[in-house]
N, C-alpha and C. Protein backbone atom coordinates (compact mmCIF):
# COMPACT_ATOMS: atom_id res chain seq x y z
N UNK A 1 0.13 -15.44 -13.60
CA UNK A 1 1.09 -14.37 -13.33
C UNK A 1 0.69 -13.09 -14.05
N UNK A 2 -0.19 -13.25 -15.21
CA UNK A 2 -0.32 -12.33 -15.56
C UNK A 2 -1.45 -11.27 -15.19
N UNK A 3 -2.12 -12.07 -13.98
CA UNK A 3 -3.50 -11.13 -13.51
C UNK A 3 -2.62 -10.23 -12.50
N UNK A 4 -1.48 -10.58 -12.15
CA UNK A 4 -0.84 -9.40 -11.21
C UNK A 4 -0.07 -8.48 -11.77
N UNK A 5 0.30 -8.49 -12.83
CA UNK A 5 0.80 -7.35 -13.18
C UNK A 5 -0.45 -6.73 -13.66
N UNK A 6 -1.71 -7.09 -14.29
CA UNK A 6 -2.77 -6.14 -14.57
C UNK A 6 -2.92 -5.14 -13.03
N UNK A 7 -3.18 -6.27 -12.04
CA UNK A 7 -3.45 -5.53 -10.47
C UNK A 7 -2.45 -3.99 -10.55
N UNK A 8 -1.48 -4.06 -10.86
CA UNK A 8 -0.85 -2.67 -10.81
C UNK A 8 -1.80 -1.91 -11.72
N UNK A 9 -2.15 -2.36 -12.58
CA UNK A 9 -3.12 -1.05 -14.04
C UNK A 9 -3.97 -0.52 -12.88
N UNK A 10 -4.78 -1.93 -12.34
CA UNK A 10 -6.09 -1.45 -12.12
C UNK A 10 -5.52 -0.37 -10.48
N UNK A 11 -4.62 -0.96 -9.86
CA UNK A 11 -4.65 -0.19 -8.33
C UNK A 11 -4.13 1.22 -8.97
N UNK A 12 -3.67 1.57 -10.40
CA UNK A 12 -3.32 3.00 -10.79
C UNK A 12 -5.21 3.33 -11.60
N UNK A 13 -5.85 2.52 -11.82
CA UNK A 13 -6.88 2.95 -11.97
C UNK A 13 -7.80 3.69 -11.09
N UNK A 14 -7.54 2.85 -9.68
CA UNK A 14 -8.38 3.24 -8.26
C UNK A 14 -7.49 4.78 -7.48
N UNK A 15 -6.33 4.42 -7.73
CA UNK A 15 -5.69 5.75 -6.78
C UNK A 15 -6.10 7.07 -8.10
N UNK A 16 -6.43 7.19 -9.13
CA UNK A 16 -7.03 8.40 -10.35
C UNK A 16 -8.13 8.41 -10.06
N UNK A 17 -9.06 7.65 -9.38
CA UNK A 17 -10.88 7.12 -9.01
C UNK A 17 -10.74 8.06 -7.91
N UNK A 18 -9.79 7.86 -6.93
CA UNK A 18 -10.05 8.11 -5.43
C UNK A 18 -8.99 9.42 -5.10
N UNK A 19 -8.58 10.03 -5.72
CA UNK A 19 -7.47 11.27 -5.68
C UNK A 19 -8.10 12.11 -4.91
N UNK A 20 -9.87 12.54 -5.04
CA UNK A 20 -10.29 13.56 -4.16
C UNK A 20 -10.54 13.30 -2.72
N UNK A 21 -10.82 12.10 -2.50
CA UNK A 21 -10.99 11.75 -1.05
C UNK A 21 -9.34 11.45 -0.54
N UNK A 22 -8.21 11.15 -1.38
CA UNK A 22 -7.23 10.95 -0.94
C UNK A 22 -6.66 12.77 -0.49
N UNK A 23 -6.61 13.58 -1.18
CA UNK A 23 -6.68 14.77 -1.05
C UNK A 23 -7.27 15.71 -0.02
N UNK A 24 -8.47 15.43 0.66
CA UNK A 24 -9.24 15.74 1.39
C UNK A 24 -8.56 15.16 3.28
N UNK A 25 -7.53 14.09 2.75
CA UNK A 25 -6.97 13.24 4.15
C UNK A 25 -5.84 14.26 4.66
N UNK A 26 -5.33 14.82 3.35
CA UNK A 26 -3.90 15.92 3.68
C UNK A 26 -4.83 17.11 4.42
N UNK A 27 -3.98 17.92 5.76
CA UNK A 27 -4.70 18.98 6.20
C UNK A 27 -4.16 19.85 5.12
N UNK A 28 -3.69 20.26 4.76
CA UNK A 28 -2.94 21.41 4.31
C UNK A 28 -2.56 20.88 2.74
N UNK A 29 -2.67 20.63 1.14
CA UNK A 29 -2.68 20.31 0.37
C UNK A 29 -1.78 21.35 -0.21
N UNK A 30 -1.01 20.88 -0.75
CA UNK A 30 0.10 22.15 -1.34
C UNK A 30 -0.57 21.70 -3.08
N UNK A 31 -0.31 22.55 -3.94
CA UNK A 31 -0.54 22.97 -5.36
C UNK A 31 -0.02 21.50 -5.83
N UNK A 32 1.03 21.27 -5.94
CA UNK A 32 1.44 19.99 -6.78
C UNK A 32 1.11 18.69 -6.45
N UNK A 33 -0.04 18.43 -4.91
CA UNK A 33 -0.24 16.91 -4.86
C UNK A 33 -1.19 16.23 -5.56
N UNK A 34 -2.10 17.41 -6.18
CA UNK A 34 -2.76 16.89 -7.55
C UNK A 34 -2.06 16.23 -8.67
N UNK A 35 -0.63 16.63 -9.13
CA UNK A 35 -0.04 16.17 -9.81
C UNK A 35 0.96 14.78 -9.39
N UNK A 36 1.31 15.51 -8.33
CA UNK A 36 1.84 13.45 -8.32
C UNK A 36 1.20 12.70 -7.48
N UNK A 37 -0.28 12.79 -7.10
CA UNK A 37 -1.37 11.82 -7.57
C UNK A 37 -1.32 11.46 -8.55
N UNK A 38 -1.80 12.39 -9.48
CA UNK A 38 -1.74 11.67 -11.24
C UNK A 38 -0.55 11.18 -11.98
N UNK A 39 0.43 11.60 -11.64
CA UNK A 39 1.84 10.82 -12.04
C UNK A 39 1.73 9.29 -11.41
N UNK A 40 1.25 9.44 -9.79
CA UNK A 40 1.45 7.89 -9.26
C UNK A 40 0.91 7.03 -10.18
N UNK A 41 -0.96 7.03 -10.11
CA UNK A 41 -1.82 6.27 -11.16
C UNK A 41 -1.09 5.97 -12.28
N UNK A 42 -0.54 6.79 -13.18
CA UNK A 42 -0.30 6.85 -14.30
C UNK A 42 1.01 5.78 -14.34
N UNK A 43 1.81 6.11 -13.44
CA UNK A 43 3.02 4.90 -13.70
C UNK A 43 2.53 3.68 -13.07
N UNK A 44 1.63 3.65 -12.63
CA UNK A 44 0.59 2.39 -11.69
C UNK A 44 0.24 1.27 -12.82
N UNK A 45 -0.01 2.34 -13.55
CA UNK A 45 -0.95 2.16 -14.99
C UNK A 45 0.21 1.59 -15.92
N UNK A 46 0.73 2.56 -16.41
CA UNK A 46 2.41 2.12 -17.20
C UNK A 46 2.72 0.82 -17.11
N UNK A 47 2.99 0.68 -15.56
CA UNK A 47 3.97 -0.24 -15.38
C UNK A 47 3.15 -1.79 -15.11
N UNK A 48 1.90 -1.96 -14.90
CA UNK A 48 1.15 -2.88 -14.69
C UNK A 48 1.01 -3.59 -17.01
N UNK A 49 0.82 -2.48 -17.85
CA UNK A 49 0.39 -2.36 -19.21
C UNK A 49 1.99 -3.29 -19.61
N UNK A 50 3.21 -2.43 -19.31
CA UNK A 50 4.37 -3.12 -19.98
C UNK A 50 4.64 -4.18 -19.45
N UNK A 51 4.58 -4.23 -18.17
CA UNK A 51 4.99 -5.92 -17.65
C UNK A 51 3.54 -6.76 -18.01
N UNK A 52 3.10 -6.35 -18.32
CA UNK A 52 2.03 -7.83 -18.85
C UNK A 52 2.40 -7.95 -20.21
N UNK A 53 2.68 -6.99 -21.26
CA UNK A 53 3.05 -7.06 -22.66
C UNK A 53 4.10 -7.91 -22.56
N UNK A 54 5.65 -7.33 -21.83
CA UNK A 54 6.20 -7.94 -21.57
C UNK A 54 6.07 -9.44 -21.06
N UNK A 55 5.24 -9.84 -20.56
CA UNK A 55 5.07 -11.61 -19.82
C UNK A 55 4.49 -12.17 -21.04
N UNK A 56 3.74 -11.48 -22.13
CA UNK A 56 3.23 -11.89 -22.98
C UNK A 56 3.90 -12.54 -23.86
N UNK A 57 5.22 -11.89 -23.97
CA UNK A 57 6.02 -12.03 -24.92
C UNK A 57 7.11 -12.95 -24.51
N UNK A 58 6.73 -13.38 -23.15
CA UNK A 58 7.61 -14.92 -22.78
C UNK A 58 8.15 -14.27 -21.47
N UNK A 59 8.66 -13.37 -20.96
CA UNK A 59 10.12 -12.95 -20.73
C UNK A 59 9.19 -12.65 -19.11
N UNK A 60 9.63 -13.32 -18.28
CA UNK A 60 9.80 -12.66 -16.84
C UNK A 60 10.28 -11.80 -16.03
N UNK A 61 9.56 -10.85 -15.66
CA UNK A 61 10.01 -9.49 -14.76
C UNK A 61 9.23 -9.42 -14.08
N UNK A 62 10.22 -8.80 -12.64
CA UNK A 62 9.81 -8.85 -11.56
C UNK A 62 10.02 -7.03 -11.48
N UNK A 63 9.33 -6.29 -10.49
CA UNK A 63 9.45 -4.94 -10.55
C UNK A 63 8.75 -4.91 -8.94
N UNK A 64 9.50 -4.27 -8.19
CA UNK A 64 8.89 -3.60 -6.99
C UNK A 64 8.77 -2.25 -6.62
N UNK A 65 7.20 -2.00 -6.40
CA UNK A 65 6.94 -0.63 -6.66
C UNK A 65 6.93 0.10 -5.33
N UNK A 66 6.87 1.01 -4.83
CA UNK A 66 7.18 1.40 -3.34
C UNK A 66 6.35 3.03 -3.69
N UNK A 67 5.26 3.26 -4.42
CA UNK A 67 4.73 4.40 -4.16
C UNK A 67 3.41 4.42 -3.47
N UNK A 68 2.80 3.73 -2.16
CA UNK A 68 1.69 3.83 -1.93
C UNK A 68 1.06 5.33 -1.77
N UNK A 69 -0.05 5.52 -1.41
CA UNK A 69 -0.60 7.09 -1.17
C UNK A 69 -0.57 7.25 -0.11
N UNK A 70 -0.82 6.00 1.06
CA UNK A 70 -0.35 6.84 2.13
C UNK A 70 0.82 7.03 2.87
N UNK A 71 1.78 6.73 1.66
CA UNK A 71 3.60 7.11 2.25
C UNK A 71 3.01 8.97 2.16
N UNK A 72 2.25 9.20 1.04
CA UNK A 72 2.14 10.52 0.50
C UNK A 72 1.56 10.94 1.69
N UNK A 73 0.52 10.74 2.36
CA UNK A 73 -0.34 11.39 3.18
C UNK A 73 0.95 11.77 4.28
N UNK A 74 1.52 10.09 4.74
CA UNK A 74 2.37 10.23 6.01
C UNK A 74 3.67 11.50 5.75
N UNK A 75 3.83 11.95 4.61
CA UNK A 75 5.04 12.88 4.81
C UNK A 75 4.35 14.00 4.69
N UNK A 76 3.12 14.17 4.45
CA UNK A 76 2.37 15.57 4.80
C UNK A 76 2.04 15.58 6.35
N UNK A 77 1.87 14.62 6.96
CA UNK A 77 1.71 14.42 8.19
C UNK A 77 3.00 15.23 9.52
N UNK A 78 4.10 14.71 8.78
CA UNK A 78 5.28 15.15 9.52
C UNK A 78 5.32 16.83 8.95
């Protein structure tokens, strides 16, 4: 159980890896999607780090995350 909560670190590792090609998918890129790119990763990251500390420490949590990148792309889309 505990290699899946790492999977959140690492998939906030890959969406901070891949921000410029994710960026490059939006036609039109407004000023702030650089930043919550890096906010996403970062709580990707967060939240993969505390729930494994957390499992470490006995205690089971479950957390469902709902920020993929291409919800992000699809509302630049509309």
């Amino acid at each position: 159980m505990l290699y899946y909560n790492l999977l959140y670190a690492l998939y906030g590792i890959i969406i901070f890896i891949l921000r410029n090609p994710i960026l490059k998918l939006v036609k039109k890129p407004k000023e702030n999607d650089r930043k919550i790119i890096n906010s996403l990763s970062a709580g990707y990251i967060l939240i993969g780090l505390i729930t494994s500390i957390i499992y470490i420490d006995g205690m089971y949590v479950l957390i469902v995350v709902l920020g993929f990148p291409w919800l992000l792309i699809e509302y630049y889309k509309s």
